[in-house]
C-alpha atoms as a PDB file:
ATOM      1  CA  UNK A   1     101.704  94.347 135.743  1.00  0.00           C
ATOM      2  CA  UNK A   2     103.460  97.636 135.899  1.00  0.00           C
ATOM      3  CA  UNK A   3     102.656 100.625 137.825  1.00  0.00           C
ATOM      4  CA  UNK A   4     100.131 102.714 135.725  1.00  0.00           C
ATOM      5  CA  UNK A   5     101.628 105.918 137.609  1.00  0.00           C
ATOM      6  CA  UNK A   6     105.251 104.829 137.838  1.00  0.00           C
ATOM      7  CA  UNK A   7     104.973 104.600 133.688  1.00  0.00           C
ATOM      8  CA  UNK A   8     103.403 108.354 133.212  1.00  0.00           C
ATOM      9  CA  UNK A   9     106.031 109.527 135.762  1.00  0.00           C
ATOM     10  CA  UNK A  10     108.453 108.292 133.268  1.00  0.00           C
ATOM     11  CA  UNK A  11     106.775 109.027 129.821  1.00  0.00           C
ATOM     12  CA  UNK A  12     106.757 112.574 131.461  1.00  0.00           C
ATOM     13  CA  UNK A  13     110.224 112.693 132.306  1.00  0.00           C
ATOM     14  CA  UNK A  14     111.252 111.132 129.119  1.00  0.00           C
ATOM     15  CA  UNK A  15     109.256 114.205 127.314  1.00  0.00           C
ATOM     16  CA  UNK A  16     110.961 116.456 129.737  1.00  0.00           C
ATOM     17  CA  UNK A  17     114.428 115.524 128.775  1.00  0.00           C
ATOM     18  CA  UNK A  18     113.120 115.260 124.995  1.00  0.00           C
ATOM     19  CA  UNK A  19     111.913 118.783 125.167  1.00  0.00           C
ATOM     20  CA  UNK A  20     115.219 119.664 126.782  1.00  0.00           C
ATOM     21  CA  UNK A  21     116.936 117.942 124.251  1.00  0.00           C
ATOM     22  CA  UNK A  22     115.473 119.734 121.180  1.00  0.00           C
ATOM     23  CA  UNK A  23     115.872 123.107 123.135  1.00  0.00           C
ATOM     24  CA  UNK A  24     119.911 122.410 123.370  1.00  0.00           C
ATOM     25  CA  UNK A  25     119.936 121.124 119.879  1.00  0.00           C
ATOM     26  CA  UNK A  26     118.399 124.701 118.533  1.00  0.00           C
ATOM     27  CA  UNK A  27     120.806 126.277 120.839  1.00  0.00           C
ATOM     28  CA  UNK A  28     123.562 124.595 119.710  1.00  0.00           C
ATOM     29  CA  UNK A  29     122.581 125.411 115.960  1.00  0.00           C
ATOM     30  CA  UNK A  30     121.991 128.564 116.758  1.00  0.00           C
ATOM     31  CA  UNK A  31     125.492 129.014 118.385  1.00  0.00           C
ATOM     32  CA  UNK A  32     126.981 127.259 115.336  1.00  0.00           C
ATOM     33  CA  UNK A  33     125.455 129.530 113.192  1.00  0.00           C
ATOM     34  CA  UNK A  34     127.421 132.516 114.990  1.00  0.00           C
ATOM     35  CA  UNK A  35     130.202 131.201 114.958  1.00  0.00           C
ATOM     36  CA  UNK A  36     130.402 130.334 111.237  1.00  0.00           C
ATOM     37  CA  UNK A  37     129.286 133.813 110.463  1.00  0.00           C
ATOM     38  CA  UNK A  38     131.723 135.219 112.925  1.00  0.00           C
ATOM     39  CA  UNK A  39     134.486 133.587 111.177  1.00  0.00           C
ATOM     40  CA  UNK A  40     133.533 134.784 107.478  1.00  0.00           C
ATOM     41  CA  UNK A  41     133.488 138.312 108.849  1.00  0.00           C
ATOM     42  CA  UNK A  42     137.058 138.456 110.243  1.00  0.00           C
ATOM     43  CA  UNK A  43     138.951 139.967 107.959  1.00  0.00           C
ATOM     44  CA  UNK A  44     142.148 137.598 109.169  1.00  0.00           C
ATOM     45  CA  UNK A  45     143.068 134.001 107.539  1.00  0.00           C
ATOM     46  CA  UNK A  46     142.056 131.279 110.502  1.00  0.00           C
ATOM     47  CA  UNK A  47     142.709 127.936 110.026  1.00  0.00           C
ATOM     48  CA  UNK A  48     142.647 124.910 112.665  1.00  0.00           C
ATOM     49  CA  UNK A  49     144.995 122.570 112.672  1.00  0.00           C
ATOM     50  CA  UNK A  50     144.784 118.987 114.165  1.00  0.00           C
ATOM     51  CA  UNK A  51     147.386 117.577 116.456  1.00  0.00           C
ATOM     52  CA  UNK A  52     148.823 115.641 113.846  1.00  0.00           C
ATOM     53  CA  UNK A  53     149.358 118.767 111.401  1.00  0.00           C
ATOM     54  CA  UNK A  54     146.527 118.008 109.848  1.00  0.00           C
ATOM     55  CA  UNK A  55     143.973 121.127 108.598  1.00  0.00           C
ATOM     56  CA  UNK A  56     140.505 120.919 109.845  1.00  0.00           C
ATOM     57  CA  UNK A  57     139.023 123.538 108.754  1.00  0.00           C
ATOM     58  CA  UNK A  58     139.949 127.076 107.091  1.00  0.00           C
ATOM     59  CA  UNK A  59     137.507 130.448 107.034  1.00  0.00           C
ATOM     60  CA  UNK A  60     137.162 131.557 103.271  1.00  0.00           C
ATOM     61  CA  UNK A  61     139.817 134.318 104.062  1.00  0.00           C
ATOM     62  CA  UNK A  62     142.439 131.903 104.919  1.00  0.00           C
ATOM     63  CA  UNK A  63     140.993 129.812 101.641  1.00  0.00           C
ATOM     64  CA  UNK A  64     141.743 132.424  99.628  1.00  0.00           C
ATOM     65  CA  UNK A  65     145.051 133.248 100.780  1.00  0.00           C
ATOM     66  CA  UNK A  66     146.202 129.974 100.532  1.00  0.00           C
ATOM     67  CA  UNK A  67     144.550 129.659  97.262  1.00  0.00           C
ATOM     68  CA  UNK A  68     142.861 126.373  98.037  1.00  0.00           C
ATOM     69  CA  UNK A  69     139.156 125.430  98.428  1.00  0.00           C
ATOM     70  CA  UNK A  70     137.852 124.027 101.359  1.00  0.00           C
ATOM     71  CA  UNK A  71     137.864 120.407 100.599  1.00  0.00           C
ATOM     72  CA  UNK A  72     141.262 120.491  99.347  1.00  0.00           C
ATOM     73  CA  UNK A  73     142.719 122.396 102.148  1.00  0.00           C
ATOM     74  CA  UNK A  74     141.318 120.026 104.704  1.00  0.00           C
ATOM     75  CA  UNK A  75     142.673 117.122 103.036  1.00  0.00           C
ATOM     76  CA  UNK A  76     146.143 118.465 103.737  1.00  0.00           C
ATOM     77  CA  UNK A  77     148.882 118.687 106.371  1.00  0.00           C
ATOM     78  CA  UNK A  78     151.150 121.612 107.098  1.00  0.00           C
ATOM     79  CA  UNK A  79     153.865 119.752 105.684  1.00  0.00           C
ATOM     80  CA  UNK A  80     152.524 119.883 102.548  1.00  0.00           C
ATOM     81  CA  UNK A  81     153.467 123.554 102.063  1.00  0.00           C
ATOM     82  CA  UNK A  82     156.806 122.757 102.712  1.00  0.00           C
ATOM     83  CA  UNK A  83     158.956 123.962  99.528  1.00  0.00           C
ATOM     84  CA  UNK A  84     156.463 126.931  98.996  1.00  0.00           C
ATOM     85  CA  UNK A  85     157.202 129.360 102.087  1.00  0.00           C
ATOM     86  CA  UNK A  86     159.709 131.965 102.772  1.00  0.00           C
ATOM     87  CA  UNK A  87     161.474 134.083 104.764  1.00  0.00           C
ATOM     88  CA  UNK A  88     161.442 137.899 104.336  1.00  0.00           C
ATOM     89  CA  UNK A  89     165.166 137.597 103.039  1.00  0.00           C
ATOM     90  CA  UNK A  90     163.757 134.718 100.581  1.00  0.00           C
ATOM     91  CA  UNK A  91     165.840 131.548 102.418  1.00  0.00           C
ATOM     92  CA  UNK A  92     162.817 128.942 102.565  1.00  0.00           C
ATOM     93  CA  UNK A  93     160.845 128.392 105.556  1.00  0.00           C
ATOM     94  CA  UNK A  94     161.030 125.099 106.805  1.00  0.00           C
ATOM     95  CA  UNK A  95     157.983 123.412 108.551  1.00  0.00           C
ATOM     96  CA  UNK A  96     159.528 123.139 111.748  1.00  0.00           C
ATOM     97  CA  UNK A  97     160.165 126.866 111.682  1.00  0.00           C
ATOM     98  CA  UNK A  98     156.152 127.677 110.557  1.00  0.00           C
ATOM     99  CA  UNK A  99     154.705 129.398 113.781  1.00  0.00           C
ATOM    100  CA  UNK A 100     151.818 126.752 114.028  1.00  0.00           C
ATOM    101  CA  UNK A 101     154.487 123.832 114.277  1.00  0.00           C
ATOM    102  CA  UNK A 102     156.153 125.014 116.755  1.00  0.00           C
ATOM    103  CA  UNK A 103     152.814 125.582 118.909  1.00  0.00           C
ATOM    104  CA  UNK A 104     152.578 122.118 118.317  1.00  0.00           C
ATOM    105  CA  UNK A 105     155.635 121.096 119.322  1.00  0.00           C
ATOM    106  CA  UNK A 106     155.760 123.519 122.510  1.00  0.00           C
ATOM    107  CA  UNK A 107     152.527 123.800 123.632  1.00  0.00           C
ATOM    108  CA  UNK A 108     152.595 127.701 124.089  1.00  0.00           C
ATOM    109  CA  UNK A 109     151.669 130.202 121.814  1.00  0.00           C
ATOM    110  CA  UNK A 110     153.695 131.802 118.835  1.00  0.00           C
ATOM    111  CA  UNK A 111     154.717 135.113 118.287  1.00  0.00           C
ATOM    112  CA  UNK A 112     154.164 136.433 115.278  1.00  0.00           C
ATOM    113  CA  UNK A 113     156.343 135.622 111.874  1.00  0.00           C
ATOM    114  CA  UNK A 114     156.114 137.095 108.594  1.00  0.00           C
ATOM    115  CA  UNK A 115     156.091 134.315 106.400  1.00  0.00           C
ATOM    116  CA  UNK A 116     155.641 134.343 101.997  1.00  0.00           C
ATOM    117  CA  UNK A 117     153.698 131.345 100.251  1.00  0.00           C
ATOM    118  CA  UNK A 118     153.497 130.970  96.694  1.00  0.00           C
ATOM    119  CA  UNK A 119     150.413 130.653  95.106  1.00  0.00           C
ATOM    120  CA  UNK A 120     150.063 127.821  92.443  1.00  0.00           C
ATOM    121  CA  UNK A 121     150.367 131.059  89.615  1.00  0.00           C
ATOM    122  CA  UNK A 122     153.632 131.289  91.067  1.00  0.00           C
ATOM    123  CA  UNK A 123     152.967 134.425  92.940  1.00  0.00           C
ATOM    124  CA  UNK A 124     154.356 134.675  96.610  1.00  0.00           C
ATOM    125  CA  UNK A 125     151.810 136.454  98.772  1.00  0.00           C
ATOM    126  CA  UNK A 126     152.933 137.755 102.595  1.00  0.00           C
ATOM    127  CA  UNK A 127     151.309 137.268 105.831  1.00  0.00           C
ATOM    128  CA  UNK A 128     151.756 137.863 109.236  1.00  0.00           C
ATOM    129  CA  UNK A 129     151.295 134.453 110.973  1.00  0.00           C
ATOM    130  CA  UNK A 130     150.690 133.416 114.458  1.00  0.00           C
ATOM    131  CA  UNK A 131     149.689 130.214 116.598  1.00  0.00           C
ATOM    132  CA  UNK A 132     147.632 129.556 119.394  1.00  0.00           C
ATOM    133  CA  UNK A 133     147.449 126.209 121.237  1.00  0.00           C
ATOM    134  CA  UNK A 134     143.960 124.354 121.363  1.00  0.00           C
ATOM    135  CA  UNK A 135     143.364 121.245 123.170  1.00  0.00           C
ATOM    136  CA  UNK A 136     141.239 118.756 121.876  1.00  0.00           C
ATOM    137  CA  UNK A 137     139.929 115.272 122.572  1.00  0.00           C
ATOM    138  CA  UNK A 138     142.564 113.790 120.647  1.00  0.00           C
ATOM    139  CA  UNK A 139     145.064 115.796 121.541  1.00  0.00           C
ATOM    140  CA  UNK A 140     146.545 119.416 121.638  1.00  0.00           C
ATOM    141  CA  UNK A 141     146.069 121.696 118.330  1.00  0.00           C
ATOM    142  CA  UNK A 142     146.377 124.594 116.811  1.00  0.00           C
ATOM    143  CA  UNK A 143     144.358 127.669 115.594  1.00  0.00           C
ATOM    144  CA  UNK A 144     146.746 129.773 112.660  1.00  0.00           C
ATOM    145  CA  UNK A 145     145.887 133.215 112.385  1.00  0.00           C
ATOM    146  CA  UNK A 146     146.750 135.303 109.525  1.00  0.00           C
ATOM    147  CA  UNK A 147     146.824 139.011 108.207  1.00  0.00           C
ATOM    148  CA  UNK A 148     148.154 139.532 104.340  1.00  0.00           C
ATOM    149  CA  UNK A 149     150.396 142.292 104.156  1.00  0.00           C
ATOM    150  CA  UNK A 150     150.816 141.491 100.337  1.00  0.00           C
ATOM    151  CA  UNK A 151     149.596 144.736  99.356  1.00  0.00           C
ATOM    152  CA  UNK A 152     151.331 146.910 101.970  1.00  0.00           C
ATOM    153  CA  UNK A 153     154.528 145.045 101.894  1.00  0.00           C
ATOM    154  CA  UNK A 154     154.456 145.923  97.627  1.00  0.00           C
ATOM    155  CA  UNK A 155     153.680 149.670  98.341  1.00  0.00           C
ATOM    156  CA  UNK A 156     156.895 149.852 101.416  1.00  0.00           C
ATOM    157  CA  UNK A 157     159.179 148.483  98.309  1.00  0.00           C
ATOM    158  CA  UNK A 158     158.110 150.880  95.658  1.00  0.00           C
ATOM    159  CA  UNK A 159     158.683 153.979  98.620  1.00  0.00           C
ATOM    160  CA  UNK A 160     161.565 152.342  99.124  1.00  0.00           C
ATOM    161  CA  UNK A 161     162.291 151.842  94.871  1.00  0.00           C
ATOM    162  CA  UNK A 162     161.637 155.845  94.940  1.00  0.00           C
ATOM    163  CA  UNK A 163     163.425 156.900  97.696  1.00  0.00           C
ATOM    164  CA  UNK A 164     166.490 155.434  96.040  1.00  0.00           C
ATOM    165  CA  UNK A 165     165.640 157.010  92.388  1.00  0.00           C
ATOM    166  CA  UNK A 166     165.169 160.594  94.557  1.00  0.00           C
ATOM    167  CA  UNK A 167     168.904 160.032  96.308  1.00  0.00           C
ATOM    168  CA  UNK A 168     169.967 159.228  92.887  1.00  0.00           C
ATOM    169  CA  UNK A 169     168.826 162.080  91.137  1.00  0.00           C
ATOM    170  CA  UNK A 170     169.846 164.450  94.308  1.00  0.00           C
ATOM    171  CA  UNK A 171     173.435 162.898  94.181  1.00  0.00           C
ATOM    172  CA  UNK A 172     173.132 163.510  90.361  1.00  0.00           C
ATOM    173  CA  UNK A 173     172.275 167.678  90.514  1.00  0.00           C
ATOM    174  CA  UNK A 174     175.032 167.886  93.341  1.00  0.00           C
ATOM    175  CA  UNK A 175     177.455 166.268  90.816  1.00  0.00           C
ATOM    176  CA  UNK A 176     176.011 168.416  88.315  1.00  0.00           C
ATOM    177  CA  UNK A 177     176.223 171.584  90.301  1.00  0.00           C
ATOM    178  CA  UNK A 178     179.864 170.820  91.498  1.00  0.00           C
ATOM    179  CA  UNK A 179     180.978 169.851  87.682  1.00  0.00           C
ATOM    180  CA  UNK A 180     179.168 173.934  86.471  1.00  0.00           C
ATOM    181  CA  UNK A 181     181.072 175.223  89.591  1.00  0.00           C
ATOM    182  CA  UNK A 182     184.472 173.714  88.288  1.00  0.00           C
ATOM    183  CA  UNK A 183     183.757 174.892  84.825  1.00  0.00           C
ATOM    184  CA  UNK A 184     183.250 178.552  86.059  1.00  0.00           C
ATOM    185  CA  UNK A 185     185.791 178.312  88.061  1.00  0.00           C
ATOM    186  CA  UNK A 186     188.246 176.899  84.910  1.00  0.00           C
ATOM    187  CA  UNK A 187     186.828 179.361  82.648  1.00  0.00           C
END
C-alpha cells in the first residue's frame, strides 16, 4: 500500500502545476489577444511568410492590399504573384527579385523596394516593401512589411502632369510674346 502522505504531496503538486498551467494559458491568451489587436491597428500591410514561400498569415491591411481574404491568401505561395508585380518603370518583377525572397534566400534583411501588384480589377496598386528574417522551428522565414503609396504616388504624377501643362503654356506666351514683338517690329 502506498504512502498516504507521499500521494497528497503529489495530488498537491499536481494542482500546483495545474494552477500554474491555467495561469500561463490565460497569459498566453491574453498576450495573443495583443498581439492580434496590435496587428489590425498598424496601419502597414504585414504578412508572414513560411520558409518554403508559403503565406501564413496576413493582417487585414495587407488583405486588403493584396485584395485577397484570409483563407485564400494563406493558401498561397509568393510565387503565385509572379506575372502580377512591377517595377516603377513597369518591367515585371520577378519573384526572385521580391524583397521577401531574397530574405529568404540570404538570410539578412531587405531594404526597401517599391514594388506595383495588380489587383484582380486589373488595377496596379504601389507599395513600399521590405523583409525581415524570422527563424522558426522549421526553418528561417520571413515577415513582409508594407506601406501603399497608391494614393501619393497618383497625386506626384498629376503635379508632375501639371507642371508639364504650366511649362507648356509658359513656352506658349513666350512664343506668343516673341511672335507680337516681330510683328511690331515688321509693322
Amino acid at each position: 500500500m502506498r504512502d498516504p502522505d507521499a500521494l497528497l504531496r503529489q495530488i498537491d503538486e499536481l494542482t500546483r502545476v495545474n494552477r500554474q498551467l491555467v495561469e500561463d494559458a490565460a497569459a498566453l491568451r491574453s498576450s495573443d489577444q495583443i498581439l492580434r489587436r496590435v496587428l489590425e491597428t498598424v496601419p502597414s500591410g504585414i504578412v508572414h511568410v513560411g520558409p518554403q514561400g508559403d503565406i501564413r498569415l496576413a493582417n487585414e491591411t495587407g488583405q486588403a492590399f493584396l485584395g485577397l481574404g484570409f483563407d485564400e491568401l494563406t493558401a498561397r505561395f509568393t510565387v503565385d504573384f509572379a506575372g502580377e508585380t512591377f517595377f516603377e518603370d513597369g518591367r515585371p518583377c520577378p519573384v526572385e527579385d521580391y524583397p521577401v525572397s531574397r530574405c529568404l534566400m540570404t538570410g539578412a534583411p531587405q531594404p526597401r523596394t517599391t514594388i506595383g501588384v495588380r489587383q484582380r480589377s486589373g488595377e496596379v496598386r504601389w507599395a513600399i516593401f521590405t523583409a525581415m528574417p524570422v527563424e522558426l522551428v522549421d526553418g528561417r522565414g520571413a515577415v513582409v512589411t508594407f506601406v501603399d503609396i497608391t494614393d501619393r504616388r497618383e497625386a506626384e504624377q498629376e503635379r508632375e502632369a501639371l507642371s508639364r501643362r504650366v511649362a507648356q503654356a509658359e513656352r506658349m506666351a513666350s512664343l506668343g510674346t516673341l511672335a507680337a514683338g516681330l510683328a511690331h517690329e515688321i509693322n
